[in-house]
C-alpha atoms as a PDB file:
ATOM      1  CA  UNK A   1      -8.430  -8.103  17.175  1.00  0.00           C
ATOM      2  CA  UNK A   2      -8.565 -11.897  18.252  1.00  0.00           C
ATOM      3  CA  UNK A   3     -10.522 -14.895  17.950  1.00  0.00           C
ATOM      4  CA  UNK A   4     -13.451 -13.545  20.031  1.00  0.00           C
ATOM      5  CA  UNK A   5     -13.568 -10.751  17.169  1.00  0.00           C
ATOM      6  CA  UNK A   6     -16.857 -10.519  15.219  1.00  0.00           C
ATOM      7  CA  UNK A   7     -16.990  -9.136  11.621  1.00  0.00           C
ATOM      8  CA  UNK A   8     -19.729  -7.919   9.731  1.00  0.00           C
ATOM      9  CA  UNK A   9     -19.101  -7.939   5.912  1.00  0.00           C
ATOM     10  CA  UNK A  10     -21.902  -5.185   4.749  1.00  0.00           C
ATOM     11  CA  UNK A  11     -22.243  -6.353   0.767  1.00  0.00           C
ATOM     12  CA  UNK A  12     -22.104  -9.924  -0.434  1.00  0.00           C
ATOM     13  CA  UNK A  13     -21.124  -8.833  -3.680  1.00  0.00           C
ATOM     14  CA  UNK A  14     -18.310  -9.646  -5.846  1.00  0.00           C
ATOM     15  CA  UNK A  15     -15.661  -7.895  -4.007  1.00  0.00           C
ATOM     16  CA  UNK A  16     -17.363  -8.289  -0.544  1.00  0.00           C
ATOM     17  CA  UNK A  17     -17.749 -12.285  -1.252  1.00  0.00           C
ATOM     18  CA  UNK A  18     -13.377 -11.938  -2.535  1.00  0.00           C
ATOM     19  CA  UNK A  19     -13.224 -10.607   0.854  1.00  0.00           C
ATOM     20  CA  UNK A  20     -15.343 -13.444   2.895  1.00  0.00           C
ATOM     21  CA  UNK A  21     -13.259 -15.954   1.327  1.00  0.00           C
ATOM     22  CA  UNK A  22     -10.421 -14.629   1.694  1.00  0.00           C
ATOM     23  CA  UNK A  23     -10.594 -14.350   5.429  1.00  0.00           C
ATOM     24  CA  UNK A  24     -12.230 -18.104   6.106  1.00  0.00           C
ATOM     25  CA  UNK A  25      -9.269 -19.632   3.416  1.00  0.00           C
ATOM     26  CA  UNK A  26      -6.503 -17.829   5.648  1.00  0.00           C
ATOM     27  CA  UNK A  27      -8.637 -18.691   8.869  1.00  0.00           C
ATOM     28  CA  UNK A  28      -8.366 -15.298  10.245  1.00  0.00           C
ATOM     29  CA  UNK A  29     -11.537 -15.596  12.058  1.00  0.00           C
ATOM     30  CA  UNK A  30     -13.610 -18.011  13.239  1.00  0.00           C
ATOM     31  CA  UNK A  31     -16.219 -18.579   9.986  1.00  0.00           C
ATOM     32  CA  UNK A  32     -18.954 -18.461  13.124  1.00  0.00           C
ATOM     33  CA  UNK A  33     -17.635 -14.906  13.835  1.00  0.00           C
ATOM     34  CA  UNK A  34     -18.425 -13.430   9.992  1.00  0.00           C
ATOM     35  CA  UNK A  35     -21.633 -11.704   9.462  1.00  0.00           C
ATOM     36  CA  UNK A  36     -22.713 -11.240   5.480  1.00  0.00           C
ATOM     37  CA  UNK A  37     -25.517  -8.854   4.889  1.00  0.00           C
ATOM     38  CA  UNK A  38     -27.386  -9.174   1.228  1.00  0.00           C
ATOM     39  CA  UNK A  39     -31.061  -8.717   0.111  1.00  0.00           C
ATOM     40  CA  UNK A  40     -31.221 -11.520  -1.563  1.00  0.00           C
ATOM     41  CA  UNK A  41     -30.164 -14.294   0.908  1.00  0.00           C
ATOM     42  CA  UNK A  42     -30.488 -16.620  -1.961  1.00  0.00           C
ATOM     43  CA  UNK A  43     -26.868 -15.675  -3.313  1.00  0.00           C
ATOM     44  CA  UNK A  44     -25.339 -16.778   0.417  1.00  0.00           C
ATOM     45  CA  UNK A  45     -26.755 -20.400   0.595  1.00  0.00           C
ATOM     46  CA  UNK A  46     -22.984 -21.819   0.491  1.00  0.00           C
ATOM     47  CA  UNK A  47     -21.554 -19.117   2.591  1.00  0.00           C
ATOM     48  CA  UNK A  48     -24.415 -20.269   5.541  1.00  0.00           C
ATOM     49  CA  UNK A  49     -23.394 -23.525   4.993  1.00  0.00           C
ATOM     50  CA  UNK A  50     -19.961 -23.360   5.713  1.00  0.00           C
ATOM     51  CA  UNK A  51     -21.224 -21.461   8.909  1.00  0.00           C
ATOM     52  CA  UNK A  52     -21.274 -17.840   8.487  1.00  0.00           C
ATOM     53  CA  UNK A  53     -24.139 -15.562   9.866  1.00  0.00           C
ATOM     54  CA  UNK A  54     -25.978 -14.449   6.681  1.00  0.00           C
ATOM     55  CA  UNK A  55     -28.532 -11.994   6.968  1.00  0.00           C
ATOM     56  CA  UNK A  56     -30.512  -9.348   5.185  1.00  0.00           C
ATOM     57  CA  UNK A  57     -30.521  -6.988   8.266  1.00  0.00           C
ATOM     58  CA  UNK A  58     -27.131  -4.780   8.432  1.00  0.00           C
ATOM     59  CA  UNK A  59     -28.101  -3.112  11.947  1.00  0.00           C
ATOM     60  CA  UNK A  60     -28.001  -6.521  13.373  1.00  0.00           C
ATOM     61  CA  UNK A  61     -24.412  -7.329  11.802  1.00  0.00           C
ATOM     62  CA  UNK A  62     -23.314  -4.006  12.686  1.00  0.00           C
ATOM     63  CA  UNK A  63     -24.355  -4.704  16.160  1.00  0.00           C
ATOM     64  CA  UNK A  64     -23.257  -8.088  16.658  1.00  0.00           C
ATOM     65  CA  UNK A  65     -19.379  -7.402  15.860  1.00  0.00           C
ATOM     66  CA  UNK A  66     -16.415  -5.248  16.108  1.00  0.00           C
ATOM     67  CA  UNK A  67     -15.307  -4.893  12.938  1.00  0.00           C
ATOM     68  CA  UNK A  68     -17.470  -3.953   9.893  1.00  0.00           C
ATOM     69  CA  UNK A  69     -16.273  -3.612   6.255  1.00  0.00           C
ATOM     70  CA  UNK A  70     -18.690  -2.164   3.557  1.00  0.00           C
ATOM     71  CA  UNK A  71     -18.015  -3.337   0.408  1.00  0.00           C
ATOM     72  CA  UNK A  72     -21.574  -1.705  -1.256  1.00  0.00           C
ATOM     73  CA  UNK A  73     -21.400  -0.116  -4.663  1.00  0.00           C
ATOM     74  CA  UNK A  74     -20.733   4.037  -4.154  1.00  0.00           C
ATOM     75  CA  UNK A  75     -24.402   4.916  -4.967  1.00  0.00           C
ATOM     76  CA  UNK A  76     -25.268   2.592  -2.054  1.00  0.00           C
ATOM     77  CA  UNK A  77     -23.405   4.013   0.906  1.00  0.00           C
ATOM     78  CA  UNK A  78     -25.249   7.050   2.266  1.00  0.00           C
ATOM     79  CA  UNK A  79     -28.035   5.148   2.486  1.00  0.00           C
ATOM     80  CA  UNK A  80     -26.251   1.930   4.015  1.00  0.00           C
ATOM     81  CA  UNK A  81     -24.202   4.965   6.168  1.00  0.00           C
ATOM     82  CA  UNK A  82     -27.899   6.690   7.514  1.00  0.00           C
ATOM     83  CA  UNK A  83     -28.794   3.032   8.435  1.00  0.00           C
ATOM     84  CA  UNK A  84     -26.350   1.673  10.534  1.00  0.00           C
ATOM     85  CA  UNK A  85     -25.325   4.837  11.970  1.00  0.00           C
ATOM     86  CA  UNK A  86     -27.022   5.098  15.098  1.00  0.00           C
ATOM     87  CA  UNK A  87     -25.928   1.509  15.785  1.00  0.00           C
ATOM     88  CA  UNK A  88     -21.769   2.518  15.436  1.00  0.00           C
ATOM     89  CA  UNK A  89     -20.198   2.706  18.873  1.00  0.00           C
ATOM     90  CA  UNK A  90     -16.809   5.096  18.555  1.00  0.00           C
ATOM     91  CA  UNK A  91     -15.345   2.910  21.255  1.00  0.00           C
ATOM     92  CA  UNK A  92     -16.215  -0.534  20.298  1.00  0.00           C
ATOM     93  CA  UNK A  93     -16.457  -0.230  16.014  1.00  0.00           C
ATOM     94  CA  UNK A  94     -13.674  -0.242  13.405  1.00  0.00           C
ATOM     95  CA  UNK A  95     -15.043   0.435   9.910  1.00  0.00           C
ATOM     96  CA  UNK A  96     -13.402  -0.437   6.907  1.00  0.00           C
ATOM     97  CA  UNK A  97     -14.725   0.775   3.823  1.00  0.00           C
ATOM     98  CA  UNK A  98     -13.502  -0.656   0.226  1.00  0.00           C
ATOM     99  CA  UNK A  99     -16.376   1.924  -1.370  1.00  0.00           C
ATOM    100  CA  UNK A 100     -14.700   3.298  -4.467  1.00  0.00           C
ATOM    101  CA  UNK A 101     -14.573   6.988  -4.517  1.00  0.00           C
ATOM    102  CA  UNK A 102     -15.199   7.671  -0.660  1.00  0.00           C
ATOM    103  CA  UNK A 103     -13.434   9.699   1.257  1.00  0.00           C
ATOM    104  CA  UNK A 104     -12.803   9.314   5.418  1.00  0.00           C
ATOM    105  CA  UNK A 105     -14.388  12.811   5.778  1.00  0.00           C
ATOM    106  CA  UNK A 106     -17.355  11.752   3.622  1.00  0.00           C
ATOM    107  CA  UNK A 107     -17.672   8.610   5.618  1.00  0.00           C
ATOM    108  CA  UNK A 108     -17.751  10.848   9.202  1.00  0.00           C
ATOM    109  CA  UNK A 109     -19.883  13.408   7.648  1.00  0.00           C
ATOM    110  CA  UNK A 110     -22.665  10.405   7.744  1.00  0.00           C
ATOM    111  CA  UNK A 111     -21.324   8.077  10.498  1.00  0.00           C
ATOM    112  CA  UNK A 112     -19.530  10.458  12.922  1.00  0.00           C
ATOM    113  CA  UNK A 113     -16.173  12.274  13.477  1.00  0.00           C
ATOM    114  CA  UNK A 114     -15.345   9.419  16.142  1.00  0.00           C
ATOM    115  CA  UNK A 115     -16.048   6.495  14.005  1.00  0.00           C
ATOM    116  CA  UNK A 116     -12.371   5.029  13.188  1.00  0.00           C
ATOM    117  CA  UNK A 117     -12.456   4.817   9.813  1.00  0.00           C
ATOM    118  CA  UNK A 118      -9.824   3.075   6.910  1.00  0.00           C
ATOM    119  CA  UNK A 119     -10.411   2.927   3.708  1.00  0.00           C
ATOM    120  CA  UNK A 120      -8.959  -0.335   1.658  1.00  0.00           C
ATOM    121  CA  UNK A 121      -8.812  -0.792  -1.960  1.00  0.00           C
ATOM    122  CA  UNK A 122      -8.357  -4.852  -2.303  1.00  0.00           C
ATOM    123  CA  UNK A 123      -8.771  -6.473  -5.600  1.00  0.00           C
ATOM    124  CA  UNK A 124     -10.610  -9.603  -6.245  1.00  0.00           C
ATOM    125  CA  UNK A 125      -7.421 -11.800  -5.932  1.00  0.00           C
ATOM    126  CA  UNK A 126      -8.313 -11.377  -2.020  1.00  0.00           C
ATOM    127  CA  UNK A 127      -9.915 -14.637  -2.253  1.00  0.00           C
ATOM    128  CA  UNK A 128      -7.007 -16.913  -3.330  1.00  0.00           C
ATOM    129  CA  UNK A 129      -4.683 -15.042  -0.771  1.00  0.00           C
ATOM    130  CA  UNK A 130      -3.073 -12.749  -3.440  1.00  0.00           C
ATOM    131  CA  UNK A 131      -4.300  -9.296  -3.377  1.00  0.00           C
ATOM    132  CA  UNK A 132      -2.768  -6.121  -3.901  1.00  0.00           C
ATOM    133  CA  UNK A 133      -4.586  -3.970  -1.084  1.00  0.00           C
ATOM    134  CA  UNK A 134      -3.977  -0.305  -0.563  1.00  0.00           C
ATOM    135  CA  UNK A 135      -5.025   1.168   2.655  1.00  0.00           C
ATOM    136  CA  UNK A 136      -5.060   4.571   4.080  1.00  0.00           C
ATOM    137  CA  UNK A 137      -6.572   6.383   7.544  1.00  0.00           C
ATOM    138  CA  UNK A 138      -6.662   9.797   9.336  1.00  0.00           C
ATOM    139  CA  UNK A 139      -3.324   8.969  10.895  1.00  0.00           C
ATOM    140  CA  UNK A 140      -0.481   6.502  10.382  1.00  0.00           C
ATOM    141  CA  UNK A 141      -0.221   5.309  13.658  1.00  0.00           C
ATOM    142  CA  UNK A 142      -3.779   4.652  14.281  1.00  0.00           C
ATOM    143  CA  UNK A 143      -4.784   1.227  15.990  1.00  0.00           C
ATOM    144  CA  UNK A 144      -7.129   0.377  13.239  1.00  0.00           C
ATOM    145  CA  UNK A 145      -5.340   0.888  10.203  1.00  0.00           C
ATOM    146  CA  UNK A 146      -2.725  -1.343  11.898  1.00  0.00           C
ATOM    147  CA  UNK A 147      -5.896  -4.099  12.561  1.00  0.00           C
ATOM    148  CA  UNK A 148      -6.715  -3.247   8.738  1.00  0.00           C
ATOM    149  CA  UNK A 149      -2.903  -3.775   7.746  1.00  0.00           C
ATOM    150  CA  UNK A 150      -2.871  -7.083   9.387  1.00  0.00           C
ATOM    151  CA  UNK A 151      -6.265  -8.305   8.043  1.00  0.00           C
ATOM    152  CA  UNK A 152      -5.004  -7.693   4.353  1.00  0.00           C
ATOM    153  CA  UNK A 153      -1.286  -8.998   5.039  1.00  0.00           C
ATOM    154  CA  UNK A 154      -2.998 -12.382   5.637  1.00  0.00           C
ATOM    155  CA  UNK A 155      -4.444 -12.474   1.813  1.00  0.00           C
ATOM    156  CA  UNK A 156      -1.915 -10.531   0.156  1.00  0.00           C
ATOM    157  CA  UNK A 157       0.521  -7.880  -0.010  1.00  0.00           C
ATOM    158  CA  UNK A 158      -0.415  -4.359   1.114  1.00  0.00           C
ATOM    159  CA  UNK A 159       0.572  -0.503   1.096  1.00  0.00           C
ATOM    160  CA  UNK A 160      -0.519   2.482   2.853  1.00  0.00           C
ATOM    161  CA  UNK A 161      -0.210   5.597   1.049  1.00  0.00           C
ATOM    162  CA  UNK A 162      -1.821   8.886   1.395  1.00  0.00           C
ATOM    163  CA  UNK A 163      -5.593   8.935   0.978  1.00  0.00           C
ATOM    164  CA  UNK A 164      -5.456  11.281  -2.331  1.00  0.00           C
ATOM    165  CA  UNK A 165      -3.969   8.324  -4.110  1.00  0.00           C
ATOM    166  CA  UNK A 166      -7.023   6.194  -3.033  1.00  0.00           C
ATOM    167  CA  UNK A 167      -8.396   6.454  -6.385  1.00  0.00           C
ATOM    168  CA  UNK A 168      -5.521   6.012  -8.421  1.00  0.00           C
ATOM    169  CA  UNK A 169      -4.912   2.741  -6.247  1.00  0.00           C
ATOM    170  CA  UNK A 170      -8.536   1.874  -7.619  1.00  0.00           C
ATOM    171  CA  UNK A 171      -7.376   1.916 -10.792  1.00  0.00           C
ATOM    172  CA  UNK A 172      -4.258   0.414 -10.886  1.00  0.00           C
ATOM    173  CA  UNK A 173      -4.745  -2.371  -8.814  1.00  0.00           C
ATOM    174  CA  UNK A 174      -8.416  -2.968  -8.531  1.00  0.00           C
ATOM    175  CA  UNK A 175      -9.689  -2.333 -11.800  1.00  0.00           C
ATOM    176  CA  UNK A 176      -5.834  -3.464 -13.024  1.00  0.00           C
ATOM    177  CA  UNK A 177      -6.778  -7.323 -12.655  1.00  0.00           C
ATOM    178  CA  UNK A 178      -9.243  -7.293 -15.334  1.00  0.00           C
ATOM    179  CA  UNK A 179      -6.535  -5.241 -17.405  1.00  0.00           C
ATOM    180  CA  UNK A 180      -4.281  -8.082 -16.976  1.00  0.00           C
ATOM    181  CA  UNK A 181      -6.659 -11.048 -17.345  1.00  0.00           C
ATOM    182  CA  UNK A 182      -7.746  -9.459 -21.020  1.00  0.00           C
ATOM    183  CA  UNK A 183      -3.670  -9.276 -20.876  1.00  0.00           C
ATOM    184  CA  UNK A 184      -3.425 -12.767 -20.730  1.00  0.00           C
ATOM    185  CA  UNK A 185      -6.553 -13.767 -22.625  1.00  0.00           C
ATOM    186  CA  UNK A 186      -5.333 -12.007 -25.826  1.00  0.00           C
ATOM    187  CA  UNK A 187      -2.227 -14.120 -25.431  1.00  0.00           C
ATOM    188  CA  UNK A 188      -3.957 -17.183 -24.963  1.00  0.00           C
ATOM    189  CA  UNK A 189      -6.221 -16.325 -28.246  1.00  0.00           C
ATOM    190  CA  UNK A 190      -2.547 -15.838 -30.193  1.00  0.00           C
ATOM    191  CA  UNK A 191      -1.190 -18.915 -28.883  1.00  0.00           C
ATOM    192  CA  UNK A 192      -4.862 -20.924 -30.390  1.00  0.00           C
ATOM    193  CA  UNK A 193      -3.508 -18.970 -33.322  1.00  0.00           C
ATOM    194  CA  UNK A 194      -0.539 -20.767 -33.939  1.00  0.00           C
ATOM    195  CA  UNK A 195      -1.786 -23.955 -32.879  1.00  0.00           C
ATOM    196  CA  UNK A 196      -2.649 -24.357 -29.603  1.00  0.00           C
ATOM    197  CA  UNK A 197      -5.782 -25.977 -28.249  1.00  0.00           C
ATOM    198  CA  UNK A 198      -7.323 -23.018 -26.456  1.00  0.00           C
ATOM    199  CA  UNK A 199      -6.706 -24.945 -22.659  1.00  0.00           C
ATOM    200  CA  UNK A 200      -2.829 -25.436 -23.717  1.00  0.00           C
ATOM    201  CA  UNK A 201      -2.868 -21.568 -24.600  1.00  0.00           C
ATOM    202  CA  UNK A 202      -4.792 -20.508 -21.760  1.00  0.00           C
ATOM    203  CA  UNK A 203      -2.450 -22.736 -19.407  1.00  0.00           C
ATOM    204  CA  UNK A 204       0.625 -21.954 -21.218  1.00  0.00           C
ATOM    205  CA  UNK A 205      -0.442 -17.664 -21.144  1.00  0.00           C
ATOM    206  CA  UNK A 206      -1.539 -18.147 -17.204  1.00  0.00           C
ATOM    207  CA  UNK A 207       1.561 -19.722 -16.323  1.00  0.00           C
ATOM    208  CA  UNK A 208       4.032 -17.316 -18.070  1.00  0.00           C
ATOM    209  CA  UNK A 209       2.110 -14.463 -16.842  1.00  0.00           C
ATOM    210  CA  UNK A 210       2.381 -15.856 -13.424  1.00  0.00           C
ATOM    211  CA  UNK A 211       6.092 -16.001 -13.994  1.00  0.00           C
ATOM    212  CA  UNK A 212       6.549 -12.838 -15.449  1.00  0.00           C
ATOM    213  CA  UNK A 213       4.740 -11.330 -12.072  1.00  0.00           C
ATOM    214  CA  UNK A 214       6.699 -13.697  -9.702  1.00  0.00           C
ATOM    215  CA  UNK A 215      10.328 -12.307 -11.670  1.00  0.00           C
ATOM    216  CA  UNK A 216       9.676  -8.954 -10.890  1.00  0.00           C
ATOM    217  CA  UNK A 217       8.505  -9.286  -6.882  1.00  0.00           C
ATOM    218  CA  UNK A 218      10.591 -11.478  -6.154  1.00  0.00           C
ATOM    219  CA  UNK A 219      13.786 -10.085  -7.213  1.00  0.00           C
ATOM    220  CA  UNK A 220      12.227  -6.179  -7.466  1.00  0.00           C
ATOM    221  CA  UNK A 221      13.712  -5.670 -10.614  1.00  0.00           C
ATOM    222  CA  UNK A 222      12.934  -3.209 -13.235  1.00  0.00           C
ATOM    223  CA  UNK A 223      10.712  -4.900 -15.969  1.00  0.00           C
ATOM    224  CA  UNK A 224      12.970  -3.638 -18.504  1.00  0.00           C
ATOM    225  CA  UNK A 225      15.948  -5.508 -16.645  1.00  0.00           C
ATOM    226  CA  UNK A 226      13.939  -9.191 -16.939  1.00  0.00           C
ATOM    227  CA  UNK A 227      13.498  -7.808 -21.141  1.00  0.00           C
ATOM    228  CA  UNK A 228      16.807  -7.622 -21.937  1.00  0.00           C
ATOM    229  CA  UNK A 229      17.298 -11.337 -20.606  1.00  0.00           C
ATOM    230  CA  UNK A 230      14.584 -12.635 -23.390  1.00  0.00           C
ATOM    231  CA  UNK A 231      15.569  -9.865 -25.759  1.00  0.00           C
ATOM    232  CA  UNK A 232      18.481 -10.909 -28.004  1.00  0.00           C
ATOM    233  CA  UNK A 233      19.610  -8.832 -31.348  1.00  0.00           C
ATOM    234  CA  UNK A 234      17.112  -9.397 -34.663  1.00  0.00           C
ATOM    235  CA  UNK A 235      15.147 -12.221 -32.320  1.00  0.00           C
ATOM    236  CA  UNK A 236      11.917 -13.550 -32.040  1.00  0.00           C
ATOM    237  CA  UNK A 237      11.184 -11.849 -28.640  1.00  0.00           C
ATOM    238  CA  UNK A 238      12.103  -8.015 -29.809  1.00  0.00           C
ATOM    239  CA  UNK A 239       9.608  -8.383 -33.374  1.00  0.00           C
ATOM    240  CA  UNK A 240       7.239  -9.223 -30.979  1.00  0.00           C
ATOM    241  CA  UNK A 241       7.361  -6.520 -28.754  1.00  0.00           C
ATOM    242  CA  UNK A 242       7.881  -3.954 -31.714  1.00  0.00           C
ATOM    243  CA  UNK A 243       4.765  -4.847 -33.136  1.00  0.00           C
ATOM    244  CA  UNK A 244       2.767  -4.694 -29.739  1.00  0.00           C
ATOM    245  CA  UNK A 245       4.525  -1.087 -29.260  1.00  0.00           C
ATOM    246  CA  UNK A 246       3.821  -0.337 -33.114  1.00  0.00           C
ATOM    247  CA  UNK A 247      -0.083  -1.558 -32.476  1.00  0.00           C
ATOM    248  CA  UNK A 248      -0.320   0.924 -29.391  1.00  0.00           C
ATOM    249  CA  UNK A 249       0.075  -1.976 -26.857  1.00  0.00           C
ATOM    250  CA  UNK A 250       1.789  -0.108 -23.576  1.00  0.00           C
ATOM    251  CA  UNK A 251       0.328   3.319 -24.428  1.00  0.00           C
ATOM    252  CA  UNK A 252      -3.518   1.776 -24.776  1.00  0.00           C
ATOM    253  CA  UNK A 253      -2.994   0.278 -20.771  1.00  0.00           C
ATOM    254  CA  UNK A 254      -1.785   3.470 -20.046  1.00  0.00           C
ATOM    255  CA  UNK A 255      -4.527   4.970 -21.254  1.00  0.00           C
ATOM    256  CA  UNK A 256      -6.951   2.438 -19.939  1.00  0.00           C
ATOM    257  CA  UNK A 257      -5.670   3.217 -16.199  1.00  0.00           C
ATOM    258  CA  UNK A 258      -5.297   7.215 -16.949  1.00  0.00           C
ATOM    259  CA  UNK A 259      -9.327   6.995 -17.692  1.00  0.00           C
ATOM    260  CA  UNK A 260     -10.137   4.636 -14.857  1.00  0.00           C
ATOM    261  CA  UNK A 261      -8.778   6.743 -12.524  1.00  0.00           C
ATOM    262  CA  UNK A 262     -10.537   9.724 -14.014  1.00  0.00           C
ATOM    263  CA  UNK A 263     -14.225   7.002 -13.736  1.00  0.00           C
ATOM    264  CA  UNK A 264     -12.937   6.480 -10.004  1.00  0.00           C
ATOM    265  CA  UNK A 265     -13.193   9.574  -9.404  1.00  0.00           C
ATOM    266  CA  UNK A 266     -16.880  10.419 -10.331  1.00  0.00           C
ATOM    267  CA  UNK A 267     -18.638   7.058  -9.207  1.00  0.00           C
ATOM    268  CA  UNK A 268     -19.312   8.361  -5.672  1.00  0.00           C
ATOM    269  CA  UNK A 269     -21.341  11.615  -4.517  1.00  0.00           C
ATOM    270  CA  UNK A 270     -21.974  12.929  -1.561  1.00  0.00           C
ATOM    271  CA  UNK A 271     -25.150  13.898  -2.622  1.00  0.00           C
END
């Protein structure tokens, strides 16, 4: 992977789109090098002006780069996968899929055993250089999970872990942003609550959260370990968190993730 590298984003989509951004903010390629594929070209107006190939046609993207990440909902892939197929060159093509649900044996099943093939579960944070990606491939020391790892090191941190936790990655990290945006939008409404102007409160709830996040992977801590500093006998902070914990607070996002996982899980079929 180098300048001269071509990449074909199949799905301009929400998480596609994360992706796009992501990669032109952190200038990892050339924006003249990025293919976007969407029916409706309407949606990619600004993304042509800043000089990216839009298109509705995902042979010719597929065909006109190296590197081709599919970022189409699950119920959209075998058909996306029977189209593009006969354009994939084993030596030439690196596909990255961030499909929820879909295996790397699926994928070949469709595409072919040669195809190298890593699957990537980003969040939408991609786009301000902050995700938490998982990635995982038939072998460790393949070339093109190590061109995956590298793309995904330039917009945030990443992990590779065994393919059967693909799905739990999903849930935890992918579907886990919206868990902590409602997170800090609940503390934003309590802060209006006791008197607040609801941009102070969301400010004031963003920051802290930020914070919070930053304590912990920074210094690796144990959450419990950054508690105990704010935590101080018959205080403010520990009523606080004894009413969240009476009200179900930890065990309801436990839950939440416990029954995305188990959504995850479901959303794709081979069929």
């Amino acid at each position: 992977m180098d300048s001269k590298t071509k990449v074909a984003v199949l799905g301009g989509g929400n998480i596609g789109l994360a992706i796009v951004n992501g990669l032109i903010n952190n200038d990892l390629f050339p924006v003249g090098n990025i293919y976007i594929t969407r029916r409706q070209l309407q949606h990619l107006k600004e993304y042509e002006k800043k000089g990216c190939r839009v298109t509705s046609d995902n042979k010719k993207a597929v065909s006109g780069s190296e590197l081709v990440i599919i970022a189409v909902q699950p119920q959209q892939l075998n058909e996306l996968l029977s189209e593009i197929t006969p354009y994939l060159d084993s030596k030439r093509h690196i596909l990255i899929s961030v499909v929820s649900g879909a295996s790397i044996k699926a994928i070949k099943d469709i595409a072919g055993k040669d195809i190298k093939i890593v699957r990537a579960m980003p969040n939408t944070a991609i786009a301000i250089g902050e995700s938490m990606t998982c990635l995982s491939g038939s072998n460790k020391e393949d070339k093109s999970l190590s061109v995956a790892k590298k793309i995904f090191d330039s917009v945030g941190k990443t992990l590779v872990i065994e393919e059967s936790l693909m799905i739990p990655a999903t849930a935890l990290c992918a579907c886990g942003i919206a868990f902590f945006l409602r997170a800090v939008r609940a503390a934003s409404q309590g802060g209006i609550e006791i008197g607040f102007h609801s941009e102070e409160a969301l400010l004031m709830a963003a920051q802290t959260a930020r914070g919070a996040a930053s304590l912990l992977a920074d210094k690796k801590n144990h959450p419990e370990s950054e508690v105990d500093k704010v935590t101080t006998p018959r205080g403010c902070t520990i009523t606080g968190l004894n009413q969240m914990e009476h009200n179900g607070f930890s065990s309801a996002m436990i839950k939440g993730i416990i029954i995305s996982a188990e959504k995850a899980s479901k959303l794709y079929s081979i069929d």
